[in-house]
PDB file of N, CA and C in Angstrom:
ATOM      1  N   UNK A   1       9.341  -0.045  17.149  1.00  0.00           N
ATOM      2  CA  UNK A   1       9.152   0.316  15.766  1.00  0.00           C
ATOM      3  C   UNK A   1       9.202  -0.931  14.895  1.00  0.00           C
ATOM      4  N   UNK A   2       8.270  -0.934  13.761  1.00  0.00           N
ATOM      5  CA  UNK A   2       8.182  -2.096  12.797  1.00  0.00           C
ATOM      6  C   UNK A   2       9.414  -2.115  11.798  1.00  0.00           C
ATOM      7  N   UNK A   3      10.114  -3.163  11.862  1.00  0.00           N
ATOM      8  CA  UNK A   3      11.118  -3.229  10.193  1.00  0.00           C
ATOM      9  C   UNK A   3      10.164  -3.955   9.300  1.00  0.00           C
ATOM     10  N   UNK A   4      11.121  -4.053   8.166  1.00  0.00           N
ATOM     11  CA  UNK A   4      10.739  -4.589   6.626  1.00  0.00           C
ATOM     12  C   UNK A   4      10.240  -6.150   7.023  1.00  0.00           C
ATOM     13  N   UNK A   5      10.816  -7.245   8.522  1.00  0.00           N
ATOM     14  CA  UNK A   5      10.124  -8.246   8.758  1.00  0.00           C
ATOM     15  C   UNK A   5       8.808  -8.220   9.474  1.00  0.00           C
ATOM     16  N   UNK A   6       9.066  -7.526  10.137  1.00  0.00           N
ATOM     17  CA  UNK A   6       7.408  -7.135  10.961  1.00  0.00           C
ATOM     18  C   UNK A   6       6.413  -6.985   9.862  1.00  0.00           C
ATOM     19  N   UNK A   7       6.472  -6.046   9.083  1.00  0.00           N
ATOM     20  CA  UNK A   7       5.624  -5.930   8.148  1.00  0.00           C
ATOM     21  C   UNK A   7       5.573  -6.818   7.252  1.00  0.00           C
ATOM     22  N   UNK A   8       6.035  -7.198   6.527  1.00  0.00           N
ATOM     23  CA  UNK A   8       5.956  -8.808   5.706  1.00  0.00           C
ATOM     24  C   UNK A   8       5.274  -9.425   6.832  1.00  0.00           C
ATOM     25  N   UNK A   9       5.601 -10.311   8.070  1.00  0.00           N
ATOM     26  CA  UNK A   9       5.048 -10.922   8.413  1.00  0.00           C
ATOM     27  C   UNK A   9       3.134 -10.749   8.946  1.00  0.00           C
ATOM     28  N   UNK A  10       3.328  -9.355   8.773  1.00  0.00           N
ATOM     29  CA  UNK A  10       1.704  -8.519   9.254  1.00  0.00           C
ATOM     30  C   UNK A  10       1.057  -9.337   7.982  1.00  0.00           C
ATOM     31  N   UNK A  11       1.422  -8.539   6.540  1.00  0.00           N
ATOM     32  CA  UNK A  11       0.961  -8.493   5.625  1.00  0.00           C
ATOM     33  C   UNK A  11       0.818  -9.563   5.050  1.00  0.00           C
ATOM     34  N   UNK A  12       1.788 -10.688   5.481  1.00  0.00           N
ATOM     35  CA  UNK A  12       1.730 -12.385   4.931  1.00  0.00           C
ATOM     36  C   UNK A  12       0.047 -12.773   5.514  1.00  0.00           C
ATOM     37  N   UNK A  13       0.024 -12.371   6.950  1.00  0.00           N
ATOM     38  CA  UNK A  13      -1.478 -12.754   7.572  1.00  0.00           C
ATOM     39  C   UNK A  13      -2.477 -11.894   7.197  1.00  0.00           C
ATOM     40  N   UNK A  14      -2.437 -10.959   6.300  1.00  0.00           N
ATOM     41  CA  UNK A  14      -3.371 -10.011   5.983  1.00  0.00           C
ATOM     42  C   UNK A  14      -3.897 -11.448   4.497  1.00  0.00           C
ATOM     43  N   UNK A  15      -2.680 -11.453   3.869  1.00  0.00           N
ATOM     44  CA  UNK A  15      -3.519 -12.256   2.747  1.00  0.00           C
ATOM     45  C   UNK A  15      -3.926 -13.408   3.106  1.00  0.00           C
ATOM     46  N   UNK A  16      -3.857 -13.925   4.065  1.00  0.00           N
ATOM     47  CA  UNK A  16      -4.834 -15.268   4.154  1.00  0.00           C
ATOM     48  C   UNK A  16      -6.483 -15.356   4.251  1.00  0.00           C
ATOM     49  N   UNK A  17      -6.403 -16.162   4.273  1.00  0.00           N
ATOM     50  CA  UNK A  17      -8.505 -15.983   3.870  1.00  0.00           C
ATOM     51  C   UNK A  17      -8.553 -15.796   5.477  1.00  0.00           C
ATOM     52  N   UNK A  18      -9.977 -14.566   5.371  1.00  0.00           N
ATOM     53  CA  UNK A  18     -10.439 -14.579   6.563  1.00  0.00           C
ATOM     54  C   UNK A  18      -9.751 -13.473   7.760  1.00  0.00           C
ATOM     55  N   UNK A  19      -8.495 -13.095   7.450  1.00  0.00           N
ATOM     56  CA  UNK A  19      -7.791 -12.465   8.371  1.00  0.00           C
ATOM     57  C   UNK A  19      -7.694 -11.033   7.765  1.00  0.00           C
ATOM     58  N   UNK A  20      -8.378 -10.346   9.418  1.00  0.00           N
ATOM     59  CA  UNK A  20      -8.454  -8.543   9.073  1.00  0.00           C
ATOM     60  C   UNK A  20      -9.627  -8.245   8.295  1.00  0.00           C
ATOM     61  N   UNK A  21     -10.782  -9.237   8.286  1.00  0.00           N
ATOM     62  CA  UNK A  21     -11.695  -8.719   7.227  1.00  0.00           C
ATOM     63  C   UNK A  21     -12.485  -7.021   7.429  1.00  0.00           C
ATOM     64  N   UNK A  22     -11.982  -6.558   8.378  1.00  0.00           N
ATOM     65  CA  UNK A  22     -12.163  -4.770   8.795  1.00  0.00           C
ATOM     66  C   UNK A  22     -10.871  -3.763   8.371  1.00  0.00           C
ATOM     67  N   UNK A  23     -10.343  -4.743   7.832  1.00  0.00           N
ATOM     68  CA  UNK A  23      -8.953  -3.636   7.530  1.00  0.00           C
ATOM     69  C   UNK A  23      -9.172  -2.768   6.194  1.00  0.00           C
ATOM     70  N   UNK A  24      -9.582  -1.229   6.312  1.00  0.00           N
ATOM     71  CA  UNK A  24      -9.738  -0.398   5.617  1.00  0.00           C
ATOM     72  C   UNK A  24      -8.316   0.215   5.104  1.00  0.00           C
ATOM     73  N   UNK A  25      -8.014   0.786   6.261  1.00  0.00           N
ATOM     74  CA  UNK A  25      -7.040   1.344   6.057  1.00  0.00           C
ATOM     75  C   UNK A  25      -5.697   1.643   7.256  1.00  0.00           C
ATOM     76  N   UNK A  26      -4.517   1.329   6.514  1.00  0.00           N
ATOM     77  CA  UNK A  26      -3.542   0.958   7.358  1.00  0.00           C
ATOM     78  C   UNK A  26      -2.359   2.247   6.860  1.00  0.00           C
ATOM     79  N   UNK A  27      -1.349   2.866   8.113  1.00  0.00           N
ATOM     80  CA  UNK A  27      -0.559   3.816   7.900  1.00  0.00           C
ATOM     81  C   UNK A  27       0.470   3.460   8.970  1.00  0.00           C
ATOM     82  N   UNK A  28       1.931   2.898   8.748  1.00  0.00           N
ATOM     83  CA  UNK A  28       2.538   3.004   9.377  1.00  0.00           C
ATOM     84  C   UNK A  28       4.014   3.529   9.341  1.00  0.00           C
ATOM     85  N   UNK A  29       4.425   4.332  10.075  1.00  0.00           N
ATOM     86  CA  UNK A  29       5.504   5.539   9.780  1.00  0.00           C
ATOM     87  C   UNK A  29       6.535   4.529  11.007  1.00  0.00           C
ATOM     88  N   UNK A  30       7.942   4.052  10.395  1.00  0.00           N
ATOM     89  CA  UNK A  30       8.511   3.409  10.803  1.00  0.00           C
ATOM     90  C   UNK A  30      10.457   4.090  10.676  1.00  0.00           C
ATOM     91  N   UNK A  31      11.459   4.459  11.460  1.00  0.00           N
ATOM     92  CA  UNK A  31      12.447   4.556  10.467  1.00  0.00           C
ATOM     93  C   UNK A  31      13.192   2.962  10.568  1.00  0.00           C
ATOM     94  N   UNK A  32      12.317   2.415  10.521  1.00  0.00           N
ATOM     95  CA  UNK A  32      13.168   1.022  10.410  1.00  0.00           C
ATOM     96  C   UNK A  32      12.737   0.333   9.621  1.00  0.00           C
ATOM     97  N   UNK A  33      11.946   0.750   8.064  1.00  0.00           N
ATOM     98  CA  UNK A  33      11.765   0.719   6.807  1.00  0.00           C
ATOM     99  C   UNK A  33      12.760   0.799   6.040  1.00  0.00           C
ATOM    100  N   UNK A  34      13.345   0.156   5.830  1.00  0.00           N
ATOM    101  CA  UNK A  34      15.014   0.009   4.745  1.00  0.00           C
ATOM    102  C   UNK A  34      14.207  -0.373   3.535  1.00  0.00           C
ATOM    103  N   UNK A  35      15.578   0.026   2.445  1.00  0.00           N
ATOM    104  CA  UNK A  35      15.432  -0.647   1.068  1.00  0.00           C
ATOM    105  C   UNK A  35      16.193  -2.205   0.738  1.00  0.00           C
ATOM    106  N   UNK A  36      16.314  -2.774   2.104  1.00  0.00           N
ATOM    107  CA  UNK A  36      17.341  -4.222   1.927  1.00  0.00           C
ATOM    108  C   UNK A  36      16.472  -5.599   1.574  1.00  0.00           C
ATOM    109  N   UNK A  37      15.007  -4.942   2.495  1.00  0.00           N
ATOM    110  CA  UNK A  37      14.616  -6.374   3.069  1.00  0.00           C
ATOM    111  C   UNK A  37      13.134  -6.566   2.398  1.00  0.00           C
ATOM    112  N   UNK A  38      12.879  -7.508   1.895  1.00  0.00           N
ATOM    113  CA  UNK A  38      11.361  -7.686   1.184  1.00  0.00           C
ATOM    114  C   UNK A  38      10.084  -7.429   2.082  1.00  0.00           C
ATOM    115  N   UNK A  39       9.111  -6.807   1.909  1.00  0.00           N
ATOM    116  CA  UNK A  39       7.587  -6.699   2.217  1.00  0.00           C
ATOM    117  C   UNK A  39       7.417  -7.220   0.864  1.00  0.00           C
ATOM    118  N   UNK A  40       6.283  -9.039   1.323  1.00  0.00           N
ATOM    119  CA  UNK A  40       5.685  -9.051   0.034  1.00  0.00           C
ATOM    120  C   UNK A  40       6.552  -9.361  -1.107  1.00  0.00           C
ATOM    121  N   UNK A  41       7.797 -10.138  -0.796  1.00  0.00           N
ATOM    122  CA  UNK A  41       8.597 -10.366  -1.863  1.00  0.00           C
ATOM    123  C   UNK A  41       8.643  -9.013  -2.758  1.00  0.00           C
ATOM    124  N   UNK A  42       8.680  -8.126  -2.189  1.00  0.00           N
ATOM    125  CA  UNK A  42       8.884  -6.359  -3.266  1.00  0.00           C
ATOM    126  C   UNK A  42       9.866  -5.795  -2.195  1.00  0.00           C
ATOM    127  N   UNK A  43      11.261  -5.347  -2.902  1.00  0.00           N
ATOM    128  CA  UNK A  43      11.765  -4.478  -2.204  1.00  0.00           C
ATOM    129  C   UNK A  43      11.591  -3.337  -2.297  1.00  0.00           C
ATOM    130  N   UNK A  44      11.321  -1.967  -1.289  1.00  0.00           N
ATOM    131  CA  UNK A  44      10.908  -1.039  -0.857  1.00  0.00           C
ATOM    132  C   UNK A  44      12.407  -0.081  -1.748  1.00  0.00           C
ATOM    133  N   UNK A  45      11.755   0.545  -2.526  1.00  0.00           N
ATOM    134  CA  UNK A  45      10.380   1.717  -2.302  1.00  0.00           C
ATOM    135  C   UNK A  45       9.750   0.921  -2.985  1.00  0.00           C
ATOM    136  N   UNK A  46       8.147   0.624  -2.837  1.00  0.00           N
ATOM    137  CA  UNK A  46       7.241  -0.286  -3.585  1.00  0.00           C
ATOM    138  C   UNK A  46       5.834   0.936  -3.951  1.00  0.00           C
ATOM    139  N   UNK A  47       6.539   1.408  -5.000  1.00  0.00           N
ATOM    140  CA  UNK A  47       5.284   1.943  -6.172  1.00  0.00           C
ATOM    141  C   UNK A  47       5.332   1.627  -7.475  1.00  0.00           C
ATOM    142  N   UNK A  48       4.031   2.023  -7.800  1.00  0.00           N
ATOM    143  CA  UNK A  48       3.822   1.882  -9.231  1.00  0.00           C
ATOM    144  C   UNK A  48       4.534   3.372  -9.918  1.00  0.00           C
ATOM    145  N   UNK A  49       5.203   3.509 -10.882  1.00  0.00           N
ATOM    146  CA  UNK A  49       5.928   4.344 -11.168  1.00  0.00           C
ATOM    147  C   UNK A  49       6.097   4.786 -13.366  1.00  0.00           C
ATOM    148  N   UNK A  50       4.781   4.241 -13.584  1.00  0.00           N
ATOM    149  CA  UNK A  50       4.045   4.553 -14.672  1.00  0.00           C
ATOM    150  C   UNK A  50       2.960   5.708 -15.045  1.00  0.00           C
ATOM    151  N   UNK A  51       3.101   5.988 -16.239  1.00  0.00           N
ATOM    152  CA  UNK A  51       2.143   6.740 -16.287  1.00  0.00           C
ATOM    153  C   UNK A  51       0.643   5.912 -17.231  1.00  0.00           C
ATOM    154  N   UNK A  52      -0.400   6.486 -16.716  1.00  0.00           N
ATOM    155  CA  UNK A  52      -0.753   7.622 -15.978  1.00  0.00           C
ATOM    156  C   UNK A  52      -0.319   7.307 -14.433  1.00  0.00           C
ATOM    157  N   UNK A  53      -0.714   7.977 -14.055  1.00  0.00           N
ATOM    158  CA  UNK A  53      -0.621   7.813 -12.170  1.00  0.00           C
ATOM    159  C   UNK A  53      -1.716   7.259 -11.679  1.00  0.00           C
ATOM    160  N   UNK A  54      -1.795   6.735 -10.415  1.00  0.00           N
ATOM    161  CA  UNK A  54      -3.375   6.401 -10.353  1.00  0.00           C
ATOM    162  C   UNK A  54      -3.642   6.736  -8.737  1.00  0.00           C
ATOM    163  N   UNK A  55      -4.220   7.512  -8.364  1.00  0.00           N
ATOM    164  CA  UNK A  55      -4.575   7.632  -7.438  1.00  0.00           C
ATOM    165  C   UNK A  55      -5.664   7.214  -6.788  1.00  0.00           C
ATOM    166  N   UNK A  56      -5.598   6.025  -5.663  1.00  0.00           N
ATOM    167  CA  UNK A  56      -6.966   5.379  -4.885  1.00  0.00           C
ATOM    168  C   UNK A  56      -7.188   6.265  -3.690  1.00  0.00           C
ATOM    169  N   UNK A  57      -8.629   6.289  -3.251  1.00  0.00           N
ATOM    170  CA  UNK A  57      -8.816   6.499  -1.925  1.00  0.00           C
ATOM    171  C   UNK A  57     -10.369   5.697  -1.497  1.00  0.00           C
ATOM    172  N   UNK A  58     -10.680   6.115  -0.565  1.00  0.00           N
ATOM    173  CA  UNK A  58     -11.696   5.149   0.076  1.00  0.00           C
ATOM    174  C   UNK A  58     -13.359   6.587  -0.139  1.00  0.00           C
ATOM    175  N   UNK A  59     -12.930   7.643   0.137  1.00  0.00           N
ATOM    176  CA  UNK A  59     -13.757   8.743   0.194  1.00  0.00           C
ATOM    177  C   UNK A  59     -13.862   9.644  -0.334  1.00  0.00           C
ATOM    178  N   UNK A  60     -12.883   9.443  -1.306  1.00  0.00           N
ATOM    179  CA  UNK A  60     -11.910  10.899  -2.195  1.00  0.00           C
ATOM    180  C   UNK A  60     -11.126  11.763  -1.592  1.00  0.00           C
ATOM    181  N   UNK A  61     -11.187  12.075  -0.594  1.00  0.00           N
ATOM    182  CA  UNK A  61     -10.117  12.530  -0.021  1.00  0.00           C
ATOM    183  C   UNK A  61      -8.596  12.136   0.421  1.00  0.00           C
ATOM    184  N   UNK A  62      -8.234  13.334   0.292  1.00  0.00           N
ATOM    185  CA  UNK A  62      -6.590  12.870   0.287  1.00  0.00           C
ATOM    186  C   UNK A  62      -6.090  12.391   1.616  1.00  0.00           C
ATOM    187  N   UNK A  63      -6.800  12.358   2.725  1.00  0.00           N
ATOM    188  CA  UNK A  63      -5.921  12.265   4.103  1.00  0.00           C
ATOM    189  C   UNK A  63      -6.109  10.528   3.891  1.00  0.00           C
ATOM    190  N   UNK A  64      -7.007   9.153   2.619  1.00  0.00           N
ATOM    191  CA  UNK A  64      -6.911   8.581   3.208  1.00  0.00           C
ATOM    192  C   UNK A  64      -6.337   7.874   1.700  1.00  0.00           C
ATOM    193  N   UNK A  65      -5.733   8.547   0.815  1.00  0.00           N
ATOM    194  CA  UNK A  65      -5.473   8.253  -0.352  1.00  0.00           C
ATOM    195  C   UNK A  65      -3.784   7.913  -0.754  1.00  0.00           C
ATOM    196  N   UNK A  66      -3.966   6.721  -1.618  1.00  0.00           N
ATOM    197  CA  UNK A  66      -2.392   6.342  -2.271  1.00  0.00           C
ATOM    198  C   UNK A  66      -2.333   6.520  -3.283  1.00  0.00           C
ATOM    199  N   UNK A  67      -1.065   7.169  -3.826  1.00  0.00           N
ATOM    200  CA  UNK A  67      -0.693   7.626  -4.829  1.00  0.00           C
ATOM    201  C   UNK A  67       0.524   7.021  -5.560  1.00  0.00           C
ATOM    202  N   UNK A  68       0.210   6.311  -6.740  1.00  0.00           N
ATOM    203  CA  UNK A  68       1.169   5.255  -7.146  1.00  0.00           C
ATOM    204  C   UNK A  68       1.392   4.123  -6.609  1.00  0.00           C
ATOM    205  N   UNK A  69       0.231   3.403  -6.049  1.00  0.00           N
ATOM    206  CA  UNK A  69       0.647   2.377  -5.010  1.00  0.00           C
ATOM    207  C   UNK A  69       0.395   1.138  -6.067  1.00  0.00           C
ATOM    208  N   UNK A  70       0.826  -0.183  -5.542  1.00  0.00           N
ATOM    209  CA  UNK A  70       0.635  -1.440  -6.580  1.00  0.00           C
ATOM    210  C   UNK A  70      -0.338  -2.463  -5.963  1.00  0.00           C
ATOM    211  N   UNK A  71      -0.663  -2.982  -6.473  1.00  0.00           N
ATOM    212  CA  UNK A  71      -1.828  -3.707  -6.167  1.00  0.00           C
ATOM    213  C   UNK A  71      -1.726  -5.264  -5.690  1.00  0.00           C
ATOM    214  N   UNK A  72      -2.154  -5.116  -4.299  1.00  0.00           N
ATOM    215  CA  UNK A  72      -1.789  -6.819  -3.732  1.00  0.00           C
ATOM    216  C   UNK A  72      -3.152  -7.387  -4.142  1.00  0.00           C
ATOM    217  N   UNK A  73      -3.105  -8.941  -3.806  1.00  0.00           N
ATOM    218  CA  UNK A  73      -4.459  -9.629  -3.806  1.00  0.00           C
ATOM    219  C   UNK A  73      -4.356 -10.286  -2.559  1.00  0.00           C
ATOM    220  N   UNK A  74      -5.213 -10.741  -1.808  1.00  0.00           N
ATOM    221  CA  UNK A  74      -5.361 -11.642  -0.721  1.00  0.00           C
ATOM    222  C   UNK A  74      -5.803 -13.324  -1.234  1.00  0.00           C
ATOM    223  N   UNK A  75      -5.900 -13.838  -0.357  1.00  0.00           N
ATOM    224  CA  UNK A  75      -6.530 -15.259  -0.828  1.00  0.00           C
ATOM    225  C   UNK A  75      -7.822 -15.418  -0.898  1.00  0.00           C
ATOM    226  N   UNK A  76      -8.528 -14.410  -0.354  1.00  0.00           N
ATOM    227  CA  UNK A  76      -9.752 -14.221  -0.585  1.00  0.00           C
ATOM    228  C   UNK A  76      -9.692 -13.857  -2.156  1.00  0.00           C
ATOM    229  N   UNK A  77      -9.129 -13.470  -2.646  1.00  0.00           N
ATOM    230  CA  UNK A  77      -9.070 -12.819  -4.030  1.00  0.00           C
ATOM    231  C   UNK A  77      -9.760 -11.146  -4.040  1.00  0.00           C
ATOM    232  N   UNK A  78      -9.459 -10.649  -2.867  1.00  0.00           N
ATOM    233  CA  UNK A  78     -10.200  -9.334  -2.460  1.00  0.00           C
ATOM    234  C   UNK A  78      -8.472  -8.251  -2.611  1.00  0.00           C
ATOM    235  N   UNK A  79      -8.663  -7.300  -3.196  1.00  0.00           N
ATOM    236  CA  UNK A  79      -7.490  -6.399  -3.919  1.00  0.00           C
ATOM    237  C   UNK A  79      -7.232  -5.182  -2.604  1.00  0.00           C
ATOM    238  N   UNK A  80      -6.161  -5.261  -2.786  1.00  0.00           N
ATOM    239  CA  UNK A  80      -5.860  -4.088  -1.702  1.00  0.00           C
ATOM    240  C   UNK A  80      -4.539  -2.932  -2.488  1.00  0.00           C
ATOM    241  N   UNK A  81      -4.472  -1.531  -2.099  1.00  0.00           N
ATOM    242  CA  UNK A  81      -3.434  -0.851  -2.476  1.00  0.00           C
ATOM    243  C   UNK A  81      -2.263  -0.533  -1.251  1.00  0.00           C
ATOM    244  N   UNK A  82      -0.942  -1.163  -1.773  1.00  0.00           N
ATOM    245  CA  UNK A  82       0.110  -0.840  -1.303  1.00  0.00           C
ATOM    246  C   UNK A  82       1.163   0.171  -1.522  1.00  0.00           C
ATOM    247  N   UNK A  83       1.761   0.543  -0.950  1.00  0.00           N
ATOM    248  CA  UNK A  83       2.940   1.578  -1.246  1.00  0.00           C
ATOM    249  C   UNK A  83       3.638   1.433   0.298  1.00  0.00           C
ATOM    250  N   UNK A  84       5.131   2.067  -0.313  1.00  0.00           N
ATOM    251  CA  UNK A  84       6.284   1.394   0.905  1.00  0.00           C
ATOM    252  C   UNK A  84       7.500   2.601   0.016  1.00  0.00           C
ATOM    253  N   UNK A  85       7.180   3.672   1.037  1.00  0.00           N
ATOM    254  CA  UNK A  85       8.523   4.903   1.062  1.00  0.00           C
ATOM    255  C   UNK A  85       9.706   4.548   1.708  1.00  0.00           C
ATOM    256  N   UNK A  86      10.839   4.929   1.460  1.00  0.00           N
ATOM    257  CA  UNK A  86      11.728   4.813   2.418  1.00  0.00           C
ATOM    258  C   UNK A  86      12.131   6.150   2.404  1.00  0.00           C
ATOM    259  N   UNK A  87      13.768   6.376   2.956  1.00  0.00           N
ATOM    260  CA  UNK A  87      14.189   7.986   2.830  1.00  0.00           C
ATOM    261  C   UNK A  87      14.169   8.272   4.406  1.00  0.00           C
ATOM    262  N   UNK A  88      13.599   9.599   4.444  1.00  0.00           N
ATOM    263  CA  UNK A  88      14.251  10.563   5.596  1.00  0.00           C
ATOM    264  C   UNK A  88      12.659  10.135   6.116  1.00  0.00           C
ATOM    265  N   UNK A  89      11.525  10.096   5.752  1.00  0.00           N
ATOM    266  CA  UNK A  89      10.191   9.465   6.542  1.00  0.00           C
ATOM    267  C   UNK A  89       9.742   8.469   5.871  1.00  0.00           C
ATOM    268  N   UNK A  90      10.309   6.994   6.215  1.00  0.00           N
ATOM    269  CA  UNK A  90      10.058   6.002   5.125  1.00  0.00           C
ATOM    270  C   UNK A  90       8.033   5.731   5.933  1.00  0.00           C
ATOM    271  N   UNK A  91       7.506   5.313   5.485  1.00  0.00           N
ATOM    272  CA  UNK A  91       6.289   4.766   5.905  1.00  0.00           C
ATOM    273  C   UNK A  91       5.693   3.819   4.472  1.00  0.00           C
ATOM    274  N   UNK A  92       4.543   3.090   5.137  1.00  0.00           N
ATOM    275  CA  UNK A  92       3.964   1.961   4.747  1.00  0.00           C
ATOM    276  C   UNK A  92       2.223   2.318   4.837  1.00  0.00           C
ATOM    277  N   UNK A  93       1.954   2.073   3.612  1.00  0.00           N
ATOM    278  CA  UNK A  93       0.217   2.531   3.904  1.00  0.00           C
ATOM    279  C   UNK A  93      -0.359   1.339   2.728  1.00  0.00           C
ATOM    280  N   UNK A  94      -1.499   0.715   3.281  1.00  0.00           N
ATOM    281  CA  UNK A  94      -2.349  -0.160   2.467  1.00  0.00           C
ATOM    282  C   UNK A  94      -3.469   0.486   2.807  1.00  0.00           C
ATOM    283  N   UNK A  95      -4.322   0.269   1.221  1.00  0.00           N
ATOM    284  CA  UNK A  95      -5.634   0.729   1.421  1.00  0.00           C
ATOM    285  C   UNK A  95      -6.686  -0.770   0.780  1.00  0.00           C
ATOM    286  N   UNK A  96      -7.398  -1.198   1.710  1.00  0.00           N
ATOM    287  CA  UNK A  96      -8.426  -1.889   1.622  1.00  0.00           C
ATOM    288  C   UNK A  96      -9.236  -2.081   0.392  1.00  0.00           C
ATOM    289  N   UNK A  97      -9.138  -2.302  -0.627  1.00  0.00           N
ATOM    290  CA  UNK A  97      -9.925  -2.373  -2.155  1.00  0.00           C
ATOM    291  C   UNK A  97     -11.526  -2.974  -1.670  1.00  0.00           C
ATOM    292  N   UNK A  98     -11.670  -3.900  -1.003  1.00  0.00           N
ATOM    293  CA  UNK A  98     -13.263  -5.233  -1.137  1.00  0.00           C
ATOM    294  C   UNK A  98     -13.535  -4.098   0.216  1.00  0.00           C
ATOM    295  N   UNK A  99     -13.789  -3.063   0.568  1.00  0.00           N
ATOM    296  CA  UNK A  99     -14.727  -2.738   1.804  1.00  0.00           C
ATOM    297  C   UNK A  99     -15.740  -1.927   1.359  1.00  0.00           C
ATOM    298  N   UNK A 100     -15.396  -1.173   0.457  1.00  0.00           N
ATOM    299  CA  UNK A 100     -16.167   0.438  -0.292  1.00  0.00           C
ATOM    300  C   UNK A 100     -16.143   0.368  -1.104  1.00  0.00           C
ATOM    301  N   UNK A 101     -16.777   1.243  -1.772  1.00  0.00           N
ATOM    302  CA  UNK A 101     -16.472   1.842  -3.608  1.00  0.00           C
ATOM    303  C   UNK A 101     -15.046   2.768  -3.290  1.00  0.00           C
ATOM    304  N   UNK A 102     -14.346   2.218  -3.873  1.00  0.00           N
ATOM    305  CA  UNK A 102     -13.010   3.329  -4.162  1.00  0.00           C
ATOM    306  C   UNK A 102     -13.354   4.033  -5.256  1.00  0.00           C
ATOM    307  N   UNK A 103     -12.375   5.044  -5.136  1.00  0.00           N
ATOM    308  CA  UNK A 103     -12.459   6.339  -5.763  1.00  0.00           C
ATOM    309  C   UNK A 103     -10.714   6.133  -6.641  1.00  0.00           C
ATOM    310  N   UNK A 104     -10.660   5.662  -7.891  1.00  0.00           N
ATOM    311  CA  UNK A 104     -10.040   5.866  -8.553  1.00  0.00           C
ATOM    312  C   UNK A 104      -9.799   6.724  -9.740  1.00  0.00           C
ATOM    313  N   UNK A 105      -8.574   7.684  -9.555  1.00  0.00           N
ATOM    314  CA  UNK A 105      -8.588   8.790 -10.039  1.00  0.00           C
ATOM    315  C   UNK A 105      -7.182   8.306 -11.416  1.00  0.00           C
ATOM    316  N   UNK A 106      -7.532   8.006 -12.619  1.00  0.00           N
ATOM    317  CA  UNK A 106      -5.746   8.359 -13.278  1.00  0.00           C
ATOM    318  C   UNK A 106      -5.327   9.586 -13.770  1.00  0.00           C
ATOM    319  N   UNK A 107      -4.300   9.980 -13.838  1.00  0.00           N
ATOM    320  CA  UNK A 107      -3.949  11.463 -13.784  1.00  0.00           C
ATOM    321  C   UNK A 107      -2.409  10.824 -14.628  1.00  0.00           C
ATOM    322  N   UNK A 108      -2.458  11.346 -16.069  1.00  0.00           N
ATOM    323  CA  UNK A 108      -1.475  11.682 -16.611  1.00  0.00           C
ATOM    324  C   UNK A 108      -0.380  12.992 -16.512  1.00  0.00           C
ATOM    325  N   UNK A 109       0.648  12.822 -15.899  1.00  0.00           N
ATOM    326  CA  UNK A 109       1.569  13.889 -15.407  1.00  0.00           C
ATOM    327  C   UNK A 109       2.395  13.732 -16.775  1.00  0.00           C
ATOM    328  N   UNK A 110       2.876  15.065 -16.840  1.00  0.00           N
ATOM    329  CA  UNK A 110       3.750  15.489 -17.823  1.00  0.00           C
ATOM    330  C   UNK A 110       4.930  15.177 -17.523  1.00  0.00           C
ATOM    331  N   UNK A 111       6.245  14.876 -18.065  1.00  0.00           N
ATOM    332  CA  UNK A 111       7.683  15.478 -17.427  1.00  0.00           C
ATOM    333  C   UNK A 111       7.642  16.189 -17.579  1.00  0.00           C
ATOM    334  N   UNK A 112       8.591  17.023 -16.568  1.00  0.00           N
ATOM    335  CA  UNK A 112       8.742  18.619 -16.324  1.00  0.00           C
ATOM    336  C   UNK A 112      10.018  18.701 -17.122  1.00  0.00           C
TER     337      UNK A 112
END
């Protein structure tokens, strides 16, 4: 199983020029996702937590979509969406920005 260094160190080689240029989309369900240790100099939980909300996906559909995620850059200067749960199913999902037309949705939520 991946911790909070595995993944930093994935994601350190994701932003370098040139590396993963097929990486659409990434999902990894880990319980060795803590809130101690940096991905990305961001400690986890890593969302955007403003309103509106913004929801990305690659197709519009939800099986491949992030919701509240924050926005990395690579050295390519090519944008990708992150998010990093922790809890009782912590997981890690990036979505690929430079491959497709994304489908960005903002959605102003009310408080309840």
């Amino acid at each position: 199983m991946m911790n909070n260094k595995d993944l930093d160190v994935f994601l350190q080689q994701w932003k370098t020029r040139g590396a993963f240029p097929n990486l659409r989309w990434l999902a990894i369900r880990s319980r060795k996702i803590d809130n101690e240790s940096p991905i990305l100099e961001m400690i986890p939980p890593i969302i955007f937590s403003e309103n509106p909300k913004i929801k990305v996906s690659i197709r519009n559909y939800s099986d491949d979509a992030i919701v509240d995620g924050v926005r990395v850059t690579n050295d390519d200067g090519k944008e990708g969406w992150l998010k990093v749960n922790v809890g009782d199913f912590p997981m890690l999902k990036l979505l690929g920005y430079f491959i497709l037309k994304l489908f960005i949705e903002l959605t102003k939520w009310e408080d309840e």
